[in-house]
N, C-alpha and C. Protein backbone atom coordinates (compact mmCIF):
# COMPACT_ATOMS: atom_id res chain seq x y z
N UNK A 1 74.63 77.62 94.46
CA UNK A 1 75.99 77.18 94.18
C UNK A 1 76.88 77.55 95.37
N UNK A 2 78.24 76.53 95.54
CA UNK A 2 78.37 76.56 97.02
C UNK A 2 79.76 77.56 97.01
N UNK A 3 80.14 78.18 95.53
CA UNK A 3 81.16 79.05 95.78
C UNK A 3 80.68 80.24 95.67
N UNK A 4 79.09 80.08 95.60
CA UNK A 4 78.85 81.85 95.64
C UNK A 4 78.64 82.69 96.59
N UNK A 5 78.60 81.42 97.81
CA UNK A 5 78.16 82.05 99.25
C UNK A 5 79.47 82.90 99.67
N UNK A 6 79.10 83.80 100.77
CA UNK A 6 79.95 84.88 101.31
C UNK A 6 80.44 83.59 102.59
N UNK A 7 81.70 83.93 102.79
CA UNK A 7 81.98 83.25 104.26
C UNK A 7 81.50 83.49 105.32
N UNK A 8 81.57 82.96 106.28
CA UNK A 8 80.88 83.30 107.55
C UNK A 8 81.42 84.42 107.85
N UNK A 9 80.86 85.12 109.16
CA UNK A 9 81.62 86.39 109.24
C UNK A 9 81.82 87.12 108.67
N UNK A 10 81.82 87.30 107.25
CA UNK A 10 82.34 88.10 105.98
C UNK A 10 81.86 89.92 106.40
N UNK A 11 80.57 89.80 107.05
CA UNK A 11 79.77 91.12 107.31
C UNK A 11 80.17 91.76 108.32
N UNK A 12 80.57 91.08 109.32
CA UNK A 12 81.15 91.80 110.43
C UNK A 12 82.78 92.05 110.26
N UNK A 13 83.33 91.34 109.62
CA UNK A 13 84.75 91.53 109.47
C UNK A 13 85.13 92.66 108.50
N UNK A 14 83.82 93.03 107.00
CA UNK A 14 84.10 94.17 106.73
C UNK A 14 83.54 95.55 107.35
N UNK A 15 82.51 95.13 108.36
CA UNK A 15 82.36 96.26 109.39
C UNK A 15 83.70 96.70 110.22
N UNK A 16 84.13 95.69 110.64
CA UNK A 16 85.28 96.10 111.46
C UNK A 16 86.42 96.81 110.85
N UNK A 17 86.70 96.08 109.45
CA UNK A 17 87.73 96.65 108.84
C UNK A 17 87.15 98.61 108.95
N UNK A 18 85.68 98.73 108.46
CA UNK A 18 85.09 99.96 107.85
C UNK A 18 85.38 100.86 108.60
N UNK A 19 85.97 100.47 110.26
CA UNK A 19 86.15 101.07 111.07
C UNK A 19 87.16 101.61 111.29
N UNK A 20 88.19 100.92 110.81
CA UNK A 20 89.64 101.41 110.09
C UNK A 20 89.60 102.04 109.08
N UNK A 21 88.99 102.04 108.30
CA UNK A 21 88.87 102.49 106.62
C UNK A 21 89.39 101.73 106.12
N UNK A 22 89.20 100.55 106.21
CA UNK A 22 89.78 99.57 105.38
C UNK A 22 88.94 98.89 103.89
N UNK A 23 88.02 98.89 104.19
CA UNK A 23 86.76 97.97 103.24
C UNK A 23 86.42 99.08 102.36
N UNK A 24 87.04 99.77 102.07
CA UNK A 24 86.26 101.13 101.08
C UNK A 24 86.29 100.44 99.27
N UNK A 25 87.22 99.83 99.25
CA UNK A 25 88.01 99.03 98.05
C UNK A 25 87.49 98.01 97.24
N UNK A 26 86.48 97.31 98.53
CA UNK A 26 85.95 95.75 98.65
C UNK A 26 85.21 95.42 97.11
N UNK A 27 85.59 94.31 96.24
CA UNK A 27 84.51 93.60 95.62
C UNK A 27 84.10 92.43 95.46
N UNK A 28 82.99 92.20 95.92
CA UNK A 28 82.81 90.74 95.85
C UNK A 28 82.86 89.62 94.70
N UNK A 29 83.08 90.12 93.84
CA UNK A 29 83.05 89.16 92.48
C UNK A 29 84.63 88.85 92.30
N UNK A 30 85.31 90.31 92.94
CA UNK A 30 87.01 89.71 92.99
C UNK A 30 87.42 88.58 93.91
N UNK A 31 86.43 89.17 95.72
CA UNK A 31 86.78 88.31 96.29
C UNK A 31 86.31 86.74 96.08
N UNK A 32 85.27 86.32 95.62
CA UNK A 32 84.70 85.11 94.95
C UNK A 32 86.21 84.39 93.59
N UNK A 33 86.33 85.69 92.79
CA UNK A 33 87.98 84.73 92.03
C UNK A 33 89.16 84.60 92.80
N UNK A 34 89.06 85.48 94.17
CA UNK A 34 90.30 84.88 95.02
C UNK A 34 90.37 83.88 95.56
N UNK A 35 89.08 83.53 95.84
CA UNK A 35 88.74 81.91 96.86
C UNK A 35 89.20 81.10 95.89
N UNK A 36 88.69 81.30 94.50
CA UNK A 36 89.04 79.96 93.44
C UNK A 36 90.27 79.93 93.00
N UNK A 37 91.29 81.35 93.40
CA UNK A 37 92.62 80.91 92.98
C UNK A 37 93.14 80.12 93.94
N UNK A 38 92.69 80.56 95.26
CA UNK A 38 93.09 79.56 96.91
C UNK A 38 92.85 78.04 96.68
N UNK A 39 91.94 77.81 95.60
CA UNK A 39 91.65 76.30 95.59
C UNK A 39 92.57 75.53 94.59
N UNK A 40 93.51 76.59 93.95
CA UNK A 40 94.41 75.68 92.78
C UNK A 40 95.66 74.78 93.56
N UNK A 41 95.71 74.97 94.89
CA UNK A 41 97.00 74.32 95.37
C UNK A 41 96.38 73.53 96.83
N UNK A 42 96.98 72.28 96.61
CA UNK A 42 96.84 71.77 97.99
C UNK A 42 98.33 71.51 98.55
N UNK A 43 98.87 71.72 99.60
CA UNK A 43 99.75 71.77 100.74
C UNK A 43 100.76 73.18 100.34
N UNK A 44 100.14 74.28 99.87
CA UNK A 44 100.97 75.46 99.45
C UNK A 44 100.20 76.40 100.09
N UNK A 45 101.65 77.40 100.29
CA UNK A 45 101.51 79.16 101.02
C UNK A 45 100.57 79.76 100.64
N UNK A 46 100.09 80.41 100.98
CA UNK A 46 99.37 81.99 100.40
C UNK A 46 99.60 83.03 101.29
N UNK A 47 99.74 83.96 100.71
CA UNK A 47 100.03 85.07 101.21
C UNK A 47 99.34 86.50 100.85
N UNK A 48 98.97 86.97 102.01
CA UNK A 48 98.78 88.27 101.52
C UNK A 48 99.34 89.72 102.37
N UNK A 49 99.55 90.94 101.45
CA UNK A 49 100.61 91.64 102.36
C UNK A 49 99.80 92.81 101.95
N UNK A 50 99.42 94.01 102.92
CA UNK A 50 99.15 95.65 102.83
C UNK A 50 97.00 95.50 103.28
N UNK A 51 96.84 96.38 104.03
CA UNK A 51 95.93 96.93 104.15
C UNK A 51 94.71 96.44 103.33
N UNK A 52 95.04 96.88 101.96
CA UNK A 52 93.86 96.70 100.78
C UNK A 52 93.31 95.11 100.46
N UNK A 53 94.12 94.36 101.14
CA UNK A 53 93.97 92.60 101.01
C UNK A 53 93.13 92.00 101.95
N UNK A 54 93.42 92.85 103.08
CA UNK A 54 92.46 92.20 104.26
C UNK A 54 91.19 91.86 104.28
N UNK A 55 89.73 92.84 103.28
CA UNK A 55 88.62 92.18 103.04
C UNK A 55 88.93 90.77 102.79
N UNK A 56 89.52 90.19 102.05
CA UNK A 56 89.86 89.47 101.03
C UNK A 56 90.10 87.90 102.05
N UNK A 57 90.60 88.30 102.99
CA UNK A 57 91.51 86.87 103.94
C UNK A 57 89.99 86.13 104.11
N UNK A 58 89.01 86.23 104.19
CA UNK A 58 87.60 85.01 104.78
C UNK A 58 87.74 84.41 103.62
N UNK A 59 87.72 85.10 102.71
CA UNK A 59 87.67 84.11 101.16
C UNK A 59 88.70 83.44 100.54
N UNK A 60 90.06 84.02 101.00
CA UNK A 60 91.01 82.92 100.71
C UNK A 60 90.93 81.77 101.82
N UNK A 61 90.91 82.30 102.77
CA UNK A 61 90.38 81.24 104.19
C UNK A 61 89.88 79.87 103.48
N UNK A 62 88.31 80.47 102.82
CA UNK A 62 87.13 79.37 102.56
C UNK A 62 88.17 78.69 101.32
N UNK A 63 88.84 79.33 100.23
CA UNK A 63 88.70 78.55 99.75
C UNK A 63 90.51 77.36 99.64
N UNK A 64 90.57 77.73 100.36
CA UNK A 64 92.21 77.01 100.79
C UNK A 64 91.57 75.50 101.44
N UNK A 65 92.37 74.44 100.77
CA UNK A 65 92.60 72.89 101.69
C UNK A 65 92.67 72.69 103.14
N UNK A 66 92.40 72.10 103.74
CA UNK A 66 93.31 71.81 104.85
C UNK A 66 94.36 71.88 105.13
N UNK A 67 95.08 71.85 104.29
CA UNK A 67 96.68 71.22 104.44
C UNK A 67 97.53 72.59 103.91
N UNK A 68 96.52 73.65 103.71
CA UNK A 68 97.20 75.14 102.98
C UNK A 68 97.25 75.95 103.95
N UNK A 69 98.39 77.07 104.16
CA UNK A 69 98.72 77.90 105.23
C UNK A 69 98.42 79.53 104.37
N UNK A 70 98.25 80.11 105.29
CA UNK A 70 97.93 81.73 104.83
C UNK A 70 98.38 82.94 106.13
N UNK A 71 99.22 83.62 105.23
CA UNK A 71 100.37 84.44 106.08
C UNK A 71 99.36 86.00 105.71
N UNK A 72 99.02 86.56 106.10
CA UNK A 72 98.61 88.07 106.32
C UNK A 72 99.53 88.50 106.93
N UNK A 73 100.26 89.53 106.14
CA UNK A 73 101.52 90.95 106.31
C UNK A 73 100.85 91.99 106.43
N UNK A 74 101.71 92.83 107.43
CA UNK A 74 101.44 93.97 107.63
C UNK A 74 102.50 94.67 107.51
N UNK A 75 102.57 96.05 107.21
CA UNK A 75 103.86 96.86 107.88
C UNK A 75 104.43 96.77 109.24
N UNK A 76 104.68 97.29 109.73
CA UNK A 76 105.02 97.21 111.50
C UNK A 76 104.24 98.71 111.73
N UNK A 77 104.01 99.48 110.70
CA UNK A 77 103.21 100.97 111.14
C UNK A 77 101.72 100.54 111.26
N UNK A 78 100.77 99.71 110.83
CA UNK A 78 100.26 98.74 110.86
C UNK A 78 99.72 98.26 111.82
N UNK A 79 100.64 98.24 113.39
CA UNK A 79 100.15 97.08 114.40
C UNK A 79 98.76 97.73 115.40
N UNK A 80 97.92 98.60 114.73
CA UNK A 80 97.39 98.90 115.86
C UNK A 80 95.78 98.04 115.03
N UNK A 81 96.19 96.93 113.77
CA UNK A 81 95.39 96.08 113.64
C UNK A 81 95.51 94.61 114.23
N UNK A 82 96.52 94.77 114.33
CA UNK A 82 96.96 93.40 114.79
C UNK A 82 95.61 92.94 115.73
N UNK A 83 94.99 93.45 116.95
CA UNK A 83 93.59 92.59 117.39
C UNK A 83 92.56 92.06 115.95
N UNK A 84 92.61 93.23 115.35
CA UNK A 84 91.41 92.33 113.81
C UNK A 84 92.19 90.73 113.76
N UNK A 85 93.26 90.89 113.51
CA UNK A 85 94.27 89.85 112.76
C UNK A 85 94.29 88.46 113.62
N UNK A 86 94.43 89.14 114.84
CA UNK A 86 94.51 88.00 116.35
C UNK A 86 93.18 87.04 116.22
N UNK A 87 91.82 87.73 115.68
CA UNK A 87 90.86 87.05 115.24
C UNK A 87 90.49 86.45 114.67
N UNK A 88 91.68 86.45 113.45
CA UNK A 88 91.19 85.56 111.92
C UNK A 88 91.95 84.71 112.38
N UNK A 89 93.34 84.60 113.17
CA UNK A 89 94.12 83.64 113.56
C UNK A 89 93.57 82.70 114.35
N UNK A 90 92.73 83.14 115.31
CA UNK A 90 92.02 82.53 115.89
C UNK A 90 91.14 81.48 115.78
N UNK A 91 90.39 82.32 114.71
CA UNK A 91 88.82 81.24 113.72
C UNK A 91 89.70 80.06 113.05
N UNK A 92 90.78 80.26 113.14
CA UNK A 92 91.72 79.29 111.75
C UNK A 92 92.29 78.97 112.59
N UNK A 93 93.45 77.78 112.21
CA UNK A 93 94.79 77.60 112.83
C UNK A 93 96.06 77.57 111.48
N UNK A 94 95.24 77.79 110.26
CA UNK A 94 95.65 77.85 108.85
C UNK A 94 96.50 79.29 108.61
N UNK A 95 95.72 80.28 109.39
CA UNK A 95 96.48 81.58 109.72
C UNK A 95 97.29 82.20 110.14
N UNK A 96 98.02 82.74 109.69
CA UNK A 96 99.29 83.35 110.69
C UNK A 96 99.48 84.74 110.42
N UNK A 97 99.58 85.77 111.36
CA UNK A 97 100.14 87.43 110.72
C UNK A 97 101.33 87.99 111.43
N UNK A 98 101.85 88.73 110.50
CA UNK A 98 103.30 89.22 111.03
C UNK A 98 102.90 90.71 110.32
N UNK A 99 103.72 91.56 111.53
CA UNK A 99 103.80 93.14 111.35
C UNK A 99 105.42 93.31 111.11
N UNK A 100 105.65 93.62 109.93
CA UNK A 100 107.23 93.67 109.90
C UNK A 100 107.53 94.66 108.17
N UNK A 101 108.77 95.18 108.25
CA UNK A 101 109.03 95.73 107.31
C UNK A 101 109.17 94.84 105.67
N UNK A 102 108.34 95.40 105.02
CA UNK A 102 108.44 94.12 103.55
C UNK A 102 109.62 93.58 103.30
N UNK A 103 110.71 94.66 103.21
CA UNK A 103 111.92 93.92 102.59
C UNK A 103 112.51 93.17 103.83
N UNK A 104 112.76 93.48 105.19
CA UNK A 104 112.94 92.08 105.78
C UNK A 104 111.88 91.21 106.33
N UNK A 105 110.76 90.77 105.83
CA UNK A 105 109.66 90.12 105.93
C UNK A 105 110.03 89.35 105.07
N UNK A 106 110.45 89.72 103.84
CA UNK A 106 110.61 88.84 102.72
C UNK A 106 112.36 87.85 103.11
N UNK A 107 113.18 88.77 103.06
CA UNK A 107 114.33 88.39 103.34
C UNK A 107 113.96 86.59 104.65
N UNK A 108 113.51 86.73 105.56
CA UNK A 108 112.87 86.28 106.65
C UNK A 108 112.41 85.00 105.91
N UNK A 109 111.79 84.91 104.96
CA UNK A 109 110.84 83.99 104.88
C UNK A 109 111.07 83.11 103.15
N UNK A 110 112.46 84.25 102.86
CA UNK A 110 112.86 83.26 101.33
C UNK A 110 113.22 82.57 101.49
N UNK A 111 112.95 81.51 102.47
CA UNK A 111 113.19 79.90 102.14
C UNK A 111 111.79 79.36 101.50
N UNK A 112 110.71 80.30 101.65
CA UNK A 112 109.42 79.53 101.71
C UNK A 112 108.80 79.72 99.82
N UNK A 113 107.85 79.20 99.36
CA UNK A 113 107.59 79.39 98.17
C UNK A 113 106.21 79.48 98.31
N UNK A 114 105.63 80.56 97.67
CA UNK A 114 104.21 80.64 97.79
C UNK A 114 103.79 80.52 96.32
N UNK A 115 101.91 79.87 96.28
CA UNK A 115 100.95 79.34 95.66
C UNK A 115 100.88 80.97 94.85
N UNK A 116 100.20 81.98 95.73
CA UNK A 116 99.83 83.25 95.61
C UNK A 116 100.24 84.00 96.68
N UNK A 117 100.69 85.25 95.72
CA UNK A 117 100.40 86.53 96.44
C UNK A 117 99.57 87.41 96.22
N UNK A 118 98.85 87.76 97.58
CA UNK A 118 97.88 89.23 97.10
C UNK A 118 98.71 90.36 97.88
N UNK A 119 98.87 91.08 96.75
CA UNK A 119 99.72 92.31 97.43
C UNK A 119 98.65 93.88 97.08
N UNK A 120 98.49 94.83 98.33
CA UNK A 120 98.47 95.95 98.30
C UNK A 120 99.55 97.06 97.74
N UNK A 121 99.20 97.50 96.21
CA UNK A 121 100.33 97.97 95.50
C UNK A 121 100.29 99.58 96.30
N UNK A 122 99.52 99.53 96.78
CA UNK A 122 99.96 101.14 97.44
C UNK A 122 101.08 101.04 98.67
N UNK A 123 101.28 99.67 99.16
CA UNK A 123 102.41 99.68 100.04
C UNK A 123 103.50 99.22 99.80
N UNK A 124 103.82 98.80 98.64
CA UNK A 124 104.78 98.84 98.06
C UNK A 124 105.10 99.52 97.03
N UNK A 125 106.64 99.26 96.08
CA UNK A 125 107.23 100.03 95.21
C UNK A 125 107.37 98.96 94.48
N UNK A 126 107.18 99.76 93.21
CA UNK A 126 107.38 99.05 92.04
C UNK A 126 108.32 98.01 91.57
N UNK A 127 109.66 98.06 92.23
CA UNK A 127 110.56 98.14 92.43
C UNK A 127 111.12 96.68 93.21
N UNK A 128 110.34 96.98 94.20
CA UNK A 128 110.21 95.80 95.23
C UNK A 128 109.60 94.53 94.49
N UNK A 129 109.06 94.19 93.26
CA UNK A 129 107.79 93.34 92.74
C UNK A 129 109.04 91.69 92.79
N UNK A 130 110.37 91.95 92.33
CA UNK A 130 111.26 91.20 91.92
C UNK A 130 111.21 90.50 93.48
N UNK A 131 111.50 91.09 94.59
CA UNK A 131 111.42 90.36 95.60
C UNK A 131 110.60 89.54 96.31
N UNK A 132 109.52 90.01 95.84
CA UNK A 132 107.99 88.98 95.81
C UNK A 132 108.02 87.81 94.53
N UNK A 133 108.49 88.12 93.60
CA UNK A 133 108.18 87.67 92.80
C UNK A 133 109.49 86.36 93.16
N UNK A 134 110.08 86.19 93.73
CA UNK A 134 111.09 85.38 94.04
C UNK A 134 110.43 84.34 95.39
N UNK A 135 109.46 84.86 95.78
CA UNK A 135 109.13 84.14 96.80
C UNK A 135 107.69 82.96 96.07
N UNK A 136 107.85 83.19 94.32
CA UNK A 136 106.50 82.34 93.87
C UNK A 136 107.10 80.85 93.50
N UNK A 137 106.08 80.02 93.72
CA UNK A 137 106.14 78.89 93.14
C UNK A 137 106.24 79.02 92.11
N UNK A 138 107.13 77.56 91.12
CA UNK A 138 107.33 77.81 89.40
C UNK A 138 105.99 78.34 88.67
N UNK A 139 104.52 77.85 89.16
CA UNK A 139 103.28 77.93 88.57
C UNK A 139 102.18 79.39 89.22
N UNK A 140 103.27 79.68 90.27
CA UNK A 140 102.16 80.95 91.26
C UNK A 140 102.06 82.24 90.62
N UNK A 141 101.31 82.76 91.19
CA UNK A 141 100.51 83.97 91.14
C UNK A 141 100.59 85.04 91.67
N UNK A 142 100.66 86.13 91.08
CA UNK A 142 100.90 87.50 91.85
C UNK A 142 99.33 88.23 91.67
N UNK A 143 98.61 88.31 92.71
CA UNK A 143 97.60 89.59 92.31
C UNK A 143 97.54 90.98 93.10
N UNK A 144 97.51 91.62 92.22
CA UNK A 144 98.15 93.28 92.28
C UNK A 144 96.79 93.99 92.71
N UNK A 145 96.30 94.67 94.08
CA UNK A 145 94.82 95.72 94.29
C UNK A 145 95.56 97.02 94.84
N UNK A 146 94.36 97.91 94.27
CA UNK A 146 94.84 98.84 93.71
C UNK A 146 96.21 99.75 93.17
N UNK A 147 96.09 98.89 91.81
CA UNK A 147 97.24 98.81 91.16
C UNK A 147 97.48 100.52 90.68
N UNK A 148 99.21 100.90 90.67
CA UNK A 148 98.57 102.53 90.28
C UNK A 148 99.49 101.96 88.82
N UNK A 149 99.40 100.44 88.41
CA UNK A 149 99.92 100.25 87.03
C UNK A 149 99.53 101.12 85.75
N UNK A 150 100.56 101.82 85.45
CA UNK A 150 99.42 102.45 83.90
C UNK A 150 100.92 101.98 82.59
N UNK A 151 100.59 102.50 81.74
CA UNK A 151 101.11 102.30 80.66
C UNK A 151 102.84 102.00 80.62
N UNK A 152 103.45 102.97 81.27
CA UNK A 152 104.79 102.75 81.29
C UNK A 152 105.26 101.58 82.38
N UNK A 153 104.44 101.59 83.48
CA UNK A 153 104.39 100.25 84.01
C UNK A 153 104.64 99.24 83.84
N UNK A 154 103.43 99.15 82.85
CA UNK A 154 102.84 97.84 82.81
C UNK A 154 103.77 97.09 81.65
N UNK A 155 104.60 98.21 80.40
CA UNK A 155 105.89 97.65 79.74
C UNK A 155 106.93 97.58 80.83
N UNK A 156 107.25 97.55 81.88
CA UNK A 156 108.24 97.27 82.63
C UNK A 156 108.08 95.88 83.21
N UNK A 157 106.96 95.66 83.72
CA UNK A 157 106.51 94.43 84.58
C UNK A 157 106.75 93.46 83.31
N UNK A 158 105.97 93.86 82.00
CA UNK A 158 105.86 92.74 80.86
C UNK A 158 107.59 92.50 80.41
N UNK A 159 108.48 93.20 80.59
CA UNK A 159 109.51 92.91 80.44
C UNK A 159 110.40 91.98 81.72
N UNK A 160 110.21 92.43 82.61
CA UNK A 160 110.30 91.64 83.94
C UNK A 160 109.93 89.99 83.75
N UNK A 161 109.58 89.70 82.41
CA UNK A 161 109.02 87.87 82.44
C UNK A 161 107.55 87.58 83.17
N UNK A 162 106.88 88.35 82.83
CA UNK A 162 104.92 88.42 83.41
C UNK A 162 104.52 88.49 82.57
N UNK A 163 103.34 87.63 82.33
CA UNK A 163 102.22 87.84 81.96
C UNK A 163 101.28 88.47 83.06
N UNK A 164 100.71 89.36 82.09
CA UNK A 164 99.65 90.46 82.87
C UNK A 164 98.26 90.43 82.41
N UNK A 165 97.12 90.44 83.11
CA UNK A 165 95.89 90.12 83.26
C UNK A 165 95.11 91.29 83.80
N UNK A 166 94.19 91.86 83.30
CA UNK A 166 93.26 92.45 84.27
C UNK A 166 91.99 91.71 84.79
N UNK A 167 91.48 91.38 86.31
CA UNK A 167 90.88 90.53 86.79
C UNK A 167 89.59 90.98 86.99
N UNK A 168 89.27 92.08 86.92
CA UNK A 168 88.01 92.84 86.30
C UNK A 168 87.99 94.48 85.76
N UNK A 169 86.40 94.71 85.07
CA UNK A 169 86.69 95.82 84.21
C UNK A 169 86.92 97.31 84.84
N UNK A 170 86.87 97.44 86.23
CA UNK A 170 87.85 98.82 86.16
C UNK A 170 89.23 98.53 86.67
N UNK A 171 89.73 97.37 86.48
CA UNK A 171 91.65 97.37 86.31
C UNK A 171 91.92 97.46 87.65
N UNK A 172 91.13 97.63 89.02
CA UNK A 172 91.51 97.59 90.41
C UNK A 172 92.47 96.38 90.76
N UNK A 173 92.65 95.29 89.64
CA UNK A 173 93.50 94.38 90.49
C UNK A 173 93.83 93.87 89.25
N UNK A 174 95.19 93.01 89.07
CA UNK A 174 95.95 92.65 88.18
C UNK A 174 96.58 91.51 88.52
N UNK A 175 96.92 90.26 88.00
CA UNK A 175 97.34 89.42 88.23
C UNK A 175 98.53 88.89 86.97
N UNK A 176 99.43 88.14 87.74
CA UNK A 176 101.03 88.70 87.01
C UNK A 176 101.16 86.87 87.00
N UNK A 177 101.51 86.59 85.93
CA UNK A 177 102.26 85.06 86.14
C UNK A 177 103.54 85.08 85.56
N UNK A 178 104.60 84.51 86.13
CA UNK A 178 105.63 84.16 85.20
C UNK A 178 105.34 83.94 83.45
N UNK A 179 106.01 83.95 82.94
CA UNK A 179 105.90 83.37 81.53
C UNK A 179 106.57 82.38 81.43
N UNK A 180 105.85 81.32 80.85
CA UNK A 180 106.23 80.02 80.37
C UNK A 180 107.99 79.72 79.90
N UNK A 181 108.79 78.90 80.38
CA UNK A 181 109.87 78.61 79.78
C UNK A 181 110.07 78.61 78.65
N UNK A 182 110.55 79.19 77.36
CA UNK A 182 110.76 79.58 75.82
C UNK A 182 111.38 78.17 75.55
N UNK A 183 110.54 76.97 75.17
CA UNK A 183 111.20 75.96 74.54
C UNK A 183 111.99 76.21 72.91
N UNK A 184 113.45 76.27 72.95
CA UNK A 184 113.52 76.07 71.37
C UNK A 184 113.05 75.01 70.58
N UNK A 185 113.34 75.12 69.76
CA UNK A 185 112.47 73.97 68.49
C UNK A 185 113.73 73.32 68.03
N UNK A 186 114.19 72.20 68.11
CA UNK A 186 115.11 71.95 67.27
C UNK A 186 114.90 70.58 66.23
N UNK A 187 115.43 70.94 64.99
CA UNK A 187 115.06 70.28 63.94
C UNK A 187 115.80 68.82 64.24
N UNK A 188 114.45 68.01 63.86
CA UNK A 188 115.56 66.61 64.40
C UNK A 188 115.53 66.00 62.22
N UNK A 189 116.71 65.94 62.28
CA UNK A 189 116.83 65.07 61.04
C UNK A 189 116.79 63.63 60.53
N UNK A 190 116.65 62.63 59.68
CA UNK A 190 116.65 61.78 59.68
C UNK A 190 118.40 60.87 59.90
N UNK A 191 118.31 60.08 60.30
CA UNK A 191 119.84 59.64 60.34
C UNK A 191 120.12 58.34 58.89
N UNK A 192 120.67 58.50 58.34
CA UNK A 192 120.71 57.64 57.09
C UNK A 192 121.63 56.64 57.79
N UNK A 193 121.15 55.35 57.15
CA UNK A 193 121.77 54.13 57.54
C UNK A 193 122.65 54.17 56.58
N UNK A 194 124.05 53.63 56.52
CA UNK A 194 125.13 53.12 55.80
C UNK A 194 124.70 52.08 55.31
């Protein structure tokens, strides 16, 4: 089956990361449901922002359109990856990475609307989720790795207008959708003829 294959490169790119300490996190059955969320949009963003996402970019890579763009964020504390990054930009022309502070990274780029986000919750604040969450398409996706979501959390986010998901069974990643517009019901009556 042709979505079970690993992307090219996939082995050396988490060597390289390993060299950073980056790939310690890695799962392949997550990264396999990230490719298939990459395939729900054709001519839309993706994005991914923090450290813990980077295994992850070959497989959103593979499974993105032609016509789909993919932004890899970094911090600006960050730039001494930027050569890994210069590489994936390279293999692609679909790719793009920026080293910059989240909140004006975001500020920067809220004109744009993204498909998905994969965000590294250890580099951000909880806090911050509203400002990402402003950068989604009406139908997009937030997925959360290594989430430090626990109980009191996770009633905050669900109040925030998310639906919340765990995307496998030890809870390493979480995926957040808007909630559906609350249609009222309104009673239509009959109209009596005179």
């Amino acid at each position: 089956m042709l979505l079970a294959q690993t992307p090219a490169g996939q082995e050396q790119w988490l060597q390289e990361l390993a060299e950073h300490g980056l790939a310690a996190e890695y799962q392949p059955s997550l990264a396999a449901l990230l490719r298939n969320l990459a395939t729900l949009g054709d001519c839309t963003l993706l994005m991914s922002s923090g450290p813990a996402c980077l295994p992850y970019v070959p497989w959103l890579r593979d499974g993105m359109s032609m016509n789909n763009r993919l932004i890899v964020h970094q911090n600006s504390d960050q730039q001494n990856l930027q050569p890994l990054l210069l590489r994936q930009q390279q293999q692609d022309i679909r790719v793009a990475h920026h080293f910059q502070n989240a909140e004006e990274f975001i500020a920067d780029i809220a004109h744009h609307r993204f498909q998905l986000l994969l965000l590294d919750v250890s580099t951000l604040v909880l806090e911050s989720l509203s400002l990402w969450e402003g950068l989604l398409q009406d139908q997009g996706m937030i997925v959360l790795l290594s989430p430090r979501v626990i109980a009191g959390d996770r009633m905050a986010l669900l109040q925030q207008h998310y639906l919340l998901a765990p995307l496998n069974e030890t809870e390493t990643a979480l995926m957040l959708c808007r909630k559906g517009l609350q249609h009222t019901r309104k009673r239509r009556g009959r109209r009596r003829s005179a």
